[in-house]
C-alpha atoms as a PDB file:
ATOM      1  CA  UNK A   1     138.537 122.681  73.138  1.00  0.00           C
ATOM      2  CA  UNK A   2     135.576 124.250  75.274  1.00  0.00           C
ATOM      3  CA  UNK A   3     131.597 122.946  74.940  1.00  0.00           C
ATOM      4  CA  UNK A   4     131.060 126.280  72.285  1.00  0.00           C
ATOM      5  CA  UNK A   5     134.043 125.038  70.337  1.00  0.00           C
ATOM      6  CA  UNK A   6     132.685 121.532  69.916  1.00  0.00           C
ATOM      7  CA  UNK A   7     128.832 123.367  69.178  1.00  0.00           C
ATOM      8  CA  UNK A   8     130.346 125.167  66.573  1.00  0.00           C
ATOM      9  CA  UNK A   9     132.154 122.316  65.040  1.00  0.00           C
ATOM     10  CA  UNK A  10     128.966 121.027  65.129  1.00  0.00           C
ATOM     11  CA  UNK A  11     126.616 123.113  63.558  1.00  0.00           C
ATOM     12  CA  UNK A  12     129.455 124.381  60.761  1.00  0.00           C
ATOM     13  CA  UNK A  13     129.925 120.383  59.557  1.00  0.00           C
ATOM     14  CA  UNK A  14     125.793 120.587  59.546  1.00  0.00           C
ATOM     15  CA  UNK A  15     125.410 124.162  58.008  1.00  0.00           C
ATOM     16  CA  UNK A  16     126.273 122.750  54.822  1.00  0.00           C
ATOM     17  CA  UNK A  17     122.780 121.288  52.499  1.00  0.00           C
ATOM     18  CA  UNK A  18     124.652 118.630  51.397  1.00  0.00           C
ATOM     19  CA  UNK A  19     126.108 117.305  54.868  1.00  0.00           C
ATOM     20  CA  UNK A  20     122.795 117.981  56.078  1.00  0.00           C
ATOM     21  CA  UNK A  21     121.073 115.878  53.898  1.00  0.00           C
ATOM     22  CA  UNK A  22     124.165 112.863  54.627  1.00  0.00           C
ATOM     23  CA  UNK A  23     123.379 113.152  57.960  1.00  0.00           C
ATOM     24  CA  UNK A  24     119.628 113.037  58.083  1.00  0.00           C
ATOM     25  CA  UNK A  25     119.921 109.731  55.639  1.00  0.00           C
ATOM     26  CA  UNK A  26     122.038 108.281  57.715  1.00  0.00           C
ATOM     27  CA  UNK A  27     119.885 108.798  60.659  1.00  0.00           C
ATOM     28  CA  UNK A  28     117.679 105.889  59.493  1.00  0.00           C
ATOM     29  CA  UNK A  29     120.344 103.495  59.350  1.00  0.00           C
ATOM     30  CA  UNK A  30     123.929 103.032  58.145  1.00  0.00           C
ATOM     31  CA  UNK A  31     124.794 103.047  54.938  1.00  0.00           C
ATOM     32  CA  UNK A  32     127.928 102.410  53.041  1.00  0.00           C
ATOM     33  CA  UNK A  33     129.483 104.884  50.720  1.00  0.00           C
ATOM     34  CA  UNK A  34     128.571 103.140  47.129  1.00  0.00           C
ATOM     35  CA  UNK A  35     124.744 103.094  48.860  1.00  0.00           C
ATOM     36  CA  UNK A  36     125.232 106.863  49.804  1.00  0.00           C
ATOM     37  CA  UNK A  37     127.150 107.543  46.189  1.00  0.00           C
ATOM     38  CA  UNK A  38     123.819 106.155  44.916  1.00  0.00           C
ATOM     39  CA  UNK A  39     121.372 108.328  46.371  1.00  0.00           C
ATOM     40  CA  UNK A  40     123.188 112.031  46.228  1.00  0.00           C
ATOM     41  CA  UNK A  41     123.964 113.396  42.742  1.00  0.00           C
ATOM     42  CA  UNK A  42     127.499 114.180  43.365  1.00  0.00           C
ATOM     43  CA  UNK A  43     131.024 112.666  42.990  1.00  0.00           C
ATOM     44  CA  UNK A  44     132.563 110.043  44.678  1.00  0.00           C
ATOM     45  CA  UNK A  45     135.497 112.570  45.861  1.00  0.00           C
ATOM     46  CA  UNK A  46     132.893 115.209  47.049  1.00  0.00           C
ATOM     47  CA  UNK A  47     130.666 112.773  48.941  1.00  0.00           C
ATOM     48  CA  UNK A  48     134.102 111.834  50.588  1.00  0.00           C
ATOM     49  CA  UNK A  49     134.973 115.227  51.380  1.00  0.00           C
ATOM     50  CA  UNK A  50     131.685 116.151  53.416  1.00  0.00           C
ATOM     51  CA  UNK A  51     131.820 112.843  55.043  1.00  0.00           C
ATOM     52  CA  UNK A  52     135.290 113.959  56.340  1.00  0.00           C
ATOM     53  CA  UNK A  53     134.105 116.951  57.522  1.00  0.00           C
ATOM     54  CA  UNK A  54     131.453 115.414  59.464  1.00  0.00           C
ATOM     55  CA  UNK A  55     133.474 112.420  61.084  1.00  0.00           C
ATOM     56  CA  UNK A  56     136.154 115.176  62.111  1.00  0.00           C
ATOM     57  CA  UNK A  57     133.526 116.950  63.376  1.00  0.00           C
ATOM     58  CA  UNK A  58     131.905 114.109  65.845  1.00  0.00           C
ATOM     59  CA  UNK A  59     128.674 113.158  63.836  1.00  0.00           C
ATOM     60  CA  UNK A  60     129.782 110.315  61.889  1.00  0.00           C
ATOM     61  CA  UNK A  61     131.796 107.219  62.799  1.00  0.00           C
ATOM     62  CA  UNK A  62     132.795 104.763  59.924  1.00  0.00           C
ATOM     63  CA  UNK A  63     133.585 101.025  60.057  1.00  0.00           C
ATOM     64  CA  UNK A  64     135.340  98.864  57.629  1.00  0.00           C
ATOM     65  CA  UNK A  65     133.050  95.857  56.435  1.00  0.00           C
ATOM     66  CA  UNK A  66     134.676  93.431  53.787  1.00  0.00           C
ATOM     67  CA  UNK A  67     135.395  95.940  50.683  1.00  0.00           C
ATOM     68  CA  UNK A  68     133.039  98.427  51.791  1.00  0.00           C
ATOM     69  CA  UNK A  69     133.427 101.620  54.550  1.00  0.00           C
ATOM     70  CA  UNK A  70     130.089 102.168  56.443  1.00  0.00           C
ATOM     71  CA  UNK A  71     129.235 105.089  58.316  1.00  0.00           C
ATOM     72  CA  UNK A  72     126.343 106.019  60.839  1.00  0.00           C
ATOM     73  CA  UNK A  73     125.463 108.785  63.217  1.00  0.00           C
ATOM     74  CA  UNK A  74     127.739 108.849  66.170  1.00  0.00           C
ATOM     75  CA  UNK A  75     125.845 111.183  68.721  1.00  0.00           C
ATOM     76  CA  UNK A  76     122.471 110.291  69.413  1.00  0.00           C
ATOM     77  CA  UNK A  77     121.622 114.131  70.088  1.00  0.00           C
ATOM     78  CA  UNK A  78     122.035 114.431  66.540  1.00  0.00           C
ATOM     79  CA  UNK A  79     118.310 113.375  65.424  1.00  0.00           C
ATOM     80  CA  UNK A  80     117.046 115.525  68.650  1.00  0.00           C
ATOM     81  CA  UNK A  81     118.893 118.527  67.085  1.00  0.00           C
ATOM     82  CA  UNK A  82     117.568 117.559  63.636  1.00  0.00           C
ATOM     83  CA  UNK A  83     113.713 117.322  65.425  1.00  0.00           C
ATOM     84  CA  UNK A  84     114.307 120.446  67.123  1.00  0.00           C
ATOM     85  CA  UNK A  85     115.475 122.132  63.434  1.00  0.00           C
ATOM     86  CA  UNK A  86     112.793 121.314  62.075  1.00  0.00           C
ATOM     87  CA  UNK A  87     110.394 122.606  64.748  1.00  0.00           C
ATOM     88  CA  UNK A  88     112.270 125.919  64.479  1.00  0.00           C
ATOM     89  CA  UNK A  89     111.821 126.027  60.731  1.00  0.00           C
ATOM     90  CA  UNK A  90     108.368 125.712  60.899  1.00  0.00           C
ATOM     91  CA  UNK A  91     107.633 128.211  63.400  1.00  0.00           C
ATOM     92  CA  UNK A  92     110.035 130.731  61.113  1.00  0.00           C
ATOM     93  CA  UNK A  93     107.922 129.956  58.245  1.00  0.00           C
ATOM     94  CA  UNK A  94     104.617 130.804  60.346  1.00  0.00           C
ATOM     95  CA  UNK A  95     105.887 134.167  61.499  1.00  0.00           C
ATOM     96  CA  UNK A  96     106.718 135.494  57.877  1.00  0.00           C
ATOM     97  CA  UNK A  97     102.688 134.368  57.346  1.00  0.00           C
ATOM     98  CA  UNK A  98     101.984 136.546  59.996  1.00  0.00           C
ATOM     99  CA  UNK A  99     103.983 139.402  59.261  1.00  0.00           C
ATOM    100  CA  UNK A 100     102.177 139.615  55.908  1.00  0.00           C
ATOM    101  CA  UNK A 101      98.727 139.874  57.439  1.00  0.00           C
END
């Protein structure tokens, strides 16, 4: 696996709203599942799915504590890529105001 294949891995696990939103919770600090079951309006089995996807992905690592499986953002780049995201949105949404003038 080359540097694109691991970008792509990337940015598909994150291309998804719901992952997205996982991730940028979790950039705060870790959470456990019930915690994360708690504040997304989805099922147990889905949440599981799309935390999957972003542990096999790189993002996430988990850790076992008592009953409970925590997770937290693996790669610190992740909240500079978030940052940068959300820099990039903003200027998109400033040239469609522009086009329309």
């Amino acid at each position: 696996m080359n540097a694109d294949d691991v970008s792509v891995k990337i940015f598909k696990a994150l291309g998804h709203p719901i992952r997205l939103q996982i991730v940028k919770s979790l950039l705060v600090e870790s959470r456990c599942v019930c915690d994360l079951n708690l504040s997304f309006d989805f099922s147990q089995a889905n949440l599981s799915q799309h935390l999957k996807i972003l542990r096999e992905a790189g993002i996430l690592e988990s850790k076992k504590i008592g009953v409970e499986m925590h997770y937290r953002v693996k790669l610190k780049g992740i909240a500079k890529l978030l940052s940068t995201m959300d820099q990039t949105v903003e200027e998109y949404f400033e040239t469609l105001v522009f086009n329309r003038t």
